[in-house]
Protein backbone atom coordinates (compact mmCIF):
# COMPACT_ATOMS: atom_id res chain seq x y z
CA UNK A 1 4.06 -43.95 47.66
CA UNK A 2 1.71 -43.92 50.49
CA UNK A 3 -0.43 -40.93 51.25
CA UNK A 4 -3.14 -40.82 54.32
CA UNK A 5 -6.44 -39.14 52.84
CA UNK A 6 -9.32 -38.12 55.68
CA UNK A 7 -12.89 -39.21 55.36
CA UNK A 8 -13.63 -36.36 56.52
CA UNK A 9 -16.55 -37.28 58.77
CA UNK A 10 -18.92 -36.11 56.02
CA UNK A 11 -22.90 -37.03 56.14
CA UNK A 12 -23.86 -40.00 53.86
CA UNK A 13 -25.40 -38.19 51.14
CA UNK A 14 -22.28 -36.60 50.67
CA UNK A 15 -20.30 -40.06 51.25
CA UNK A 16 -22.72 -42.60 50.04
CA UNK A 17 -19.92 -45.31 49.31
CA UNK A 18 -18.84 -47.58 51.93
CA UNK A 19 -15.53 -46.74 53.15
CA UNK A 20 -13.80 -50.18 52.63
CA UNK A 21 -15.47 -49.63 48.74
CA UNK A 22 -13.17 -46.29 48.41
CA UNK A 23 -10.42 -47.79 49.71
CA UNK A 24 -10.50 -50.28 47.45
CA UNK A 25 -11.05 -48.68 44.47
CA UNK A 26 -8.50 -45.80 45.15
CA UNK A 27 -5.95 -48.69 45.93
CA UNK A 28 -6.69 -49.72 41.87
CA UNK A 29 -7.53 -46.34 40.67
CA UNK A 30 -5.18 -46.86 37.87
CA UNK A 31 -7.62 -49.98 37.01
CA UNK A 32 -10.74 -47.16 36.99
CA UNK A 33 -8.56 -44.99 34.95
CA UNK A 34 -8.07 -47.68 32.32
CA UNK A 35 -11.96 -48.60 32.32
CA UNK A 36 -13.19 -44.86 32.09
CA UNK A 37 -10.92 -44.73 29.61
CA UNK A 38 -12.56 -47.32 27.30
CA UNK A 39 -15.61 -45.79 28.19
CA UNK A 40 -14.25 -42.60 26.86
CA UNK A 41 -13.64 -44.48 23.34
CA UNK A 42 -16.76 -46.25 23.50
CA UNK A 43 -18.80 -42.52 23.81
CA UNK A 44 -17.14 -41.37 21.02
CA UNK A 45 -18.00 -43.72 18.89
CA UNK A 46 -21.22 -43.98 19.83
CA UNK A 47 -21.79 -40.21 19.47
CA UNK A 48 -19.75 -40.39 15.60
CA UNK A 49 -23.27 -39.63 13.52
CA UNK A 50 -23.94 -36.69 15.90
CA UNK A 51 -20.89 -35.06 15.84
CA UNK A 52 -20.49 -36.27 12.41
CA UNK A 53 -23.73 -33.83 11.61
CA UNK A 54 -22.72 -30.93 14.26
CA UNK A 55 -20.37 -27.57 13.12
CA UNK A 56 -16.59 -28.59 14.69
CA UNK A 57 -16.38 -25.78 16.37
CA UNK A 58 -19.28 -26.66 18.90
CA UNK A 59 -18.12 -30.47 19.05
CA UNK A 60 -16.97 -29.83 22.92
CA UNK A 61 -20.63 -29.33 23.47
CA UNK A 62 -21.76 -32.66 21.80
CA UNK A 63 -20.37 -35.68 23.53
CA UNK A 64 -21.10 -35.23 27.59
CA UNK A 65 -20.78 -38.30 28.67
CA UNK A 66 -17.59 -39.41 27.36
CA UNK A 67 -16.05 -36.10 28.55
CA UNK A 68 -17.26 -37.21 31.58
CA UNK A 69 -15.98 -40.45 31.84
CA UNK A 70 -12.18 -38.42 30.13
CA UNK A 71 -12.32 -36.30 33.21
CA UNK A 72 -12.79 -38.72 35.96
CA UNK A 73 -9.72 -40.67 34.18
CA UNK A 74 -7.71 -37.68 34.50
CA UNK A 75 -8.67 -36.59 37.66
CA UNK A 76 -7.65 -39.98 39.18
CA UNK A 77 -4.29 -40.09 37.05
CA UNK A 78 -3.70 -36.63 38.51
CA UNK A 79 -3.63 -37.78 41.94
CA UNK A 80 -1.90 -40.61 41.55
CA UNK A 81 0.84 -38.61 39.47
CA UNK A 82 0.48 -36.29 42.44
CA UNK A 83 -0.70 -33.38 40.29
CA UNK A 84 -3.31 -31.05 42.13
CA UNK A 85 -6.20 -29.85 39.47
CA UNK A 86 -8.55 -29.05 41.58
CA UNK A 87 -10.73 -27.75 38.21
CA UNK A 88 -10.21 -31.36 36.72
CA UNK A 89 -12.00 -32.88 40.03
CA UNK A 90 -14.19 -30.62 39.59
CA UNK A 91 -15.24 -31.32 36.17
CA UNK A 92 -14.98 -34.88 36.98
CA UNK A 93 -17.37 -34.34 39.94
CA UNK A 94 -19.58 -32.63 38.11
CA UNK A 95 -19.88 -34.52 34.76
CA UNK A 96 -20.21 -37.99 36.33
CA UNK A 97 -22.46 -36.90 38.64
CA UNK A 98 -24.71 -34.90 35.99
CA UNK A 99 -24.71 -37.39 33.23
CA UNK A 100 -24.83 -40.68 35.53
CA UNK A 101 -28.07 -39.64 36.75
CA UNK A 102 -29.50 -37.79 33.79
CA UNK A 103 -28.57 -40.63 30.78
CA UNK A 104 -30.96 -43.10 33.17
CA UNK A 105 -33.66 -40.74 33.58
CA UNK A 106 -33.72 -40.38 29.89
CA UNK A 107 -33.47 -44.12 29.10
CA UNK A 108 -36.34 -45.15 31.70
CA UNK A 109 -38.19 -42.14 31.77
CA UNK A 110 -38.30 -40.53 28.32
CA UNK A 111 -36.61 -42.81 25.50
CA UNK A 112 -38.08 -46.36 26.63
CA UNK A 113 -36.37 -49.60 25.48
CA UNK A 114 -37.88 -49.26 21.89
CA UNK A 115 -35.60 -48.59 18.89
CA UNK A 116 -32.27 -49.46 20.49
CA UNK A 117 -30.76 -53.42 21.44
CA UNK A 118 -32.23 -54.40 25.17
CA UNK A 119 -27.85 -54.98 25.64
CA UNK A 120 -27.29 -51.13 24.82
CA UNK A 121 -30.32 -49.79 26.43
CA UNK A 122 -29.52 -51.56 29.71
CA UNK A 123 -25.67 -51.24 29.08
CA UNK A 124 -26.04 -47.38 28.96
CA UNK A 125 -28.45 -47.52 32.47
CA UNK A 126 -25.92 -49.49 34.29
CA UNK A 127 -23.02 -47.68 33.09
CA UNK A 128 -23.88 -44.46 33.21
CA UNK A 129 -25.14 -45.17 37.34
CA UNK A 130 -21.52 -46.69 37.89
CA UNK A 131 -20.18 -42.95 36.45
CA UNK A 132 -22.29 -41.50 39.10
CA UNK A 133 -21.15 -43.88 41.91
CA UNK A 134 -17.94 -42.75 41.27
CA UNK A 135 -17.96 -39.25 41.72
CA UNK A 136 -17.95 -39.61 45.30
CA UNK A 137 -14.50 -41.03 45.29
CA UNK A 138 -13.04 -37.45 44.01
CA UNK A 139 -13.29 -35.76 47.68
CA UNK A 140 -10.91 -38.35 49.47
CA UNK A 141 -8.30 -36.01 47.49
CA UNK A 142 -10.01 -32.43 46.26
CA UNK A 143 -9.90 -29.79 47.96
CA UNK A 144 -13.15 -28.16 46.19
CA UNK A 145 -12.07 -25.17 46.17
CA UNK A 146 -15.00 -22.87 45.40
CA UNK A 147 -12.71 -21.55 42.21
CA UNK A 148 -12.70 -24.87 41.06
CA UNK A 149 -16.43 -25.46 41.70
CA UNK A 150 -16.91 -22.10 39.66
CA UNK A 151 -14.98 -23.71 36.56
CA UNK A 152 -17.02 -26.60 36.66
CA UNK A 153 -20.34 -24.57 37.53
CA UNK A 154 -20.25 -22.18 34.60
CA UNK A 155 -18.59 -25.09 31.98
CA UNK A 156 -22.21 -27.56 32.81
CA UNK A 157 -24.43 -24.52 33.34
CA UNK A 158 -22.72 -23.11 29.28
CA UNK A 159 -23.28 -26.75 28.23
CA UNK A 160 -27.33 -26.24 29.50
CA UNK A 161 -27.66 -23.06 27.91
CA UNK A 162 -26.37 -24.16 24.26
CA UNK A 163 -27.78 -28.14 24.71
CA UNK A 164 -31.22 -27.09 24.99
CA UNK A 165 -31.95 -22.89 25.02
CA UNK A 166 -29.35 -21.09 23.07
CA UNK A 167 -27.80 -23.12 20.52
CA UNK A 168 -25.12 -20.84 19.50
CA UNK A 169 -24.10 -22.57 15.96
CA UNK A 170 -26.59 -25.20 14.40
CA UNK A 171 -29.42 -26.75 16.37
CA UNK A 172 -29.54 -27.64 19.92
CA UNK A 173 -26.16 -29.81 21.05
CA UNK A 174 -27.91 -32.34 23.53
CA UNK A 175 -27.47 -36.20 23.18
CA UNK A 176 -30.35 -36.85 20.44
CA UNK A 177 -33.42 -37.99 21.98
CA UNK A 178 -35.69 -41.01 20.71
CA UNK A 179 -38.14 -39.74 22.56
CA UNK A 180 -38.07 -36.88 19.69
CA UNK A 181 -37.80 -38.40 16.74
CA UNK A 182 -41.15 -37.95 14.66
CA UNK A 183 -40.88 -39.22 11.45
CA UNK A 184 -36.90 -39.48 11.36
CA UNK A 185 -36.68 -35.75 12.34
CA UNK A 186 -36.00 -34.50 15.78
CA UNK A 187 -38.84 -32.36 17.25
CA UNK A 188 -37.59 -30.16 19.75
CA UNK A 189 -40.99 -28.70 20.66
CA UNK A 190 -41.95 -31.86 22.21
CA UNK A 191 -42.39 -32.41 26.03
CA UNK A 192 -39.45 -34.77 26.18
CA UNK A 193 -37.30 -31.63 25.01
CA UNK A 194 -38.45 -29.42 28.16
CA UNK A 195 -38.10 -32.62 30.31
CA UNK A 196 -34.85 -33.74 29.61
CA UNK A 197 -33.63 -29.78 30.17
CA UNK A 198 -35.22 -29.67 33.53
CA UNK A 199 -33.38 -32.88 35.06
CA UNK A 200 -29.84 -31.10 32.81
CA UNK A 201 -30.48 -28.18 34.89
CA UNK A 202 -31.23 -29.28 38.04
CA UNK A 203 -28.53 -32.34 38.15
CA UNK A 204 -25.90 -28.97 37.51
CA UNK A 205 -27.89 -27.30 40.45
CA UNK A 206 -27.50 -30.78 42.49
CA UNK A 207 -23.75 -30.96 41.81
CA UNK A 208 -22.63 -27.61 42.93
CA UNK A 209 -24.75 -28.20 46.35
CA UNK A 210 -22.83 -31.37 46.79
CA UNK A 211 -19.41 -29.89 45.74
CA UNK A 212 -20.46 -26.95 48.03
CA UNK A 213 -21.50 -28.81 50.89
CA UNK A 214 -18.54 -30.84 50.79
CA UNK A 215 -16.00 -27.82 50.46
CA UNK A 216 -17.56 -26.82 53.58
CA UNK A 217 -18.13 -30.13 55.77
CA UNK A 218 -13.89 -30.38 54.83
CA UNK A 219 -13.12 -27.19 56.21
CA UNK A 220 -15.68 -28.10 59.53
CA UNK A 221 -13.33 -28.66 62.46
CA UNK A 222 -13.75 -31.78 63.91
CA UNK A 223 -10.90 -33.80 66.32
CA UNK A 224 -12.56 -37.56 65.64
CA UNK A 225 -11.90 -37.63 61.83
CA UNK A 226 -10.83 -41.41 61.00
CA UNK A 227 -8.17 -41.64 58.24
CA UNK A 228 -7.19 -44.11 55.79
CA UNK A 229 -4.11 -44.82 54.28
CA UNK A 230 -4.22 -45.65 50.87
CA UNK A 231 -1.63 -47.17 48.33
CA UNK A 232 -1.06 -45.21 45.39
């Protein structure tokens, strides 16, 4: 099935991807479902002594990045099932934007190469930048609808409060942080805490501009807007 999806005509920070590069990788979509999909098994077990350590019932909380990487998977099944979930963009949108920025920061910025292989440390940098590249394939077929942006606003912004203000069972439910380990314990009093909460919080501000500003450059009237047509 063939289905012609509008660039829109949107501004380059909210279209940062060469078209030919969307067209391309919506043309093998199914190949970036199957990838975010092994991501998706990867981040779980990576994040097995965490949630092996957290109450179940705040598990959803725990493993962001893999639910990221489960969303974006979905999202691009959906579309090529033709499904519309606009709150499953959303998410997708969201998450990969949130945690393909903020897993980087924390790697270069806070945690530092030491205590981890240089393969995973860099493997995790790389990675988690290709989840955020990503994200800006989801508006050649959302609508982002401001409902949907809503869903995905209040499930990051819950995921901020509980990961590093409110825990609501146990301790705080953010990725663990080498940056806090002191003596084999975490410390969450230490600057890294407060710093890795600040880019959380404003990567979930950052993504509802962009999912914002995008619902409303779509709706823009405009008569030059190229199309593509792209094989499902």
């Amino acid at each position: 099935m063939a289905t012609t999806i509008s660039r829109d005509g949107l501004p380059s920070y909210l279209a940062p991807l060469p078209r030919r590069l969307e067209d391309i990788a919506l043309r093998y979509a199914w190949l970036i479902v199957a990838i975010n999909l092994a991501g998706t098994v990867f981040g779980f077990w990576y994040y097995r002594f965490q949630l092996a350590q957290t109450p179940l019932v705040m598990w959803p909380f725990v493993p962001d990045s893999p639910a990221a990487t489960l969303f974006v998977a979905l999202s691009l099944a959906a579309w090529k099932l033709d499904y519309d979930v606009e709150w499953l963009h959303m998410l997708a949108f969201f998450g990969n934007i949130k945690l393909g920025l903020w897993a980087p920061f924390v790697q270069l910025v806070l945690n530092g190469p030491g205590g981890i292989e240089p393969w995973l440390y860099w493997f995790l940098i790389v990675s988690h930048l290709v989840m955020s590249l990503q994200s800006f394939l989801i508006y050649r077929y959302a609508e982002f609808s401001v409902s949907a942006v809503a869903v995905a606003t209040v499930w990051y912004g819950l995921n901020d409060v509980v990961d590093y203000f409110a825990p609501l069972v146990g301790e705080f439910h953010h990725t663990y942080l080498r940056a806090e380990l002191v003596g084999g314990a975490l410390d969450h009093s230490l600057r890294a805490h407060d710093l890795a909460a600040a880019a959380a919080v404003t990567l979930t501000l950052a993504a509802t501009f962009l999912a914002l500003a995008t619902r409303v450059k779509k709706l823009e009237p405009r008569d030059d807007s190229p199309s593509r047509e792209v094989r499902r």
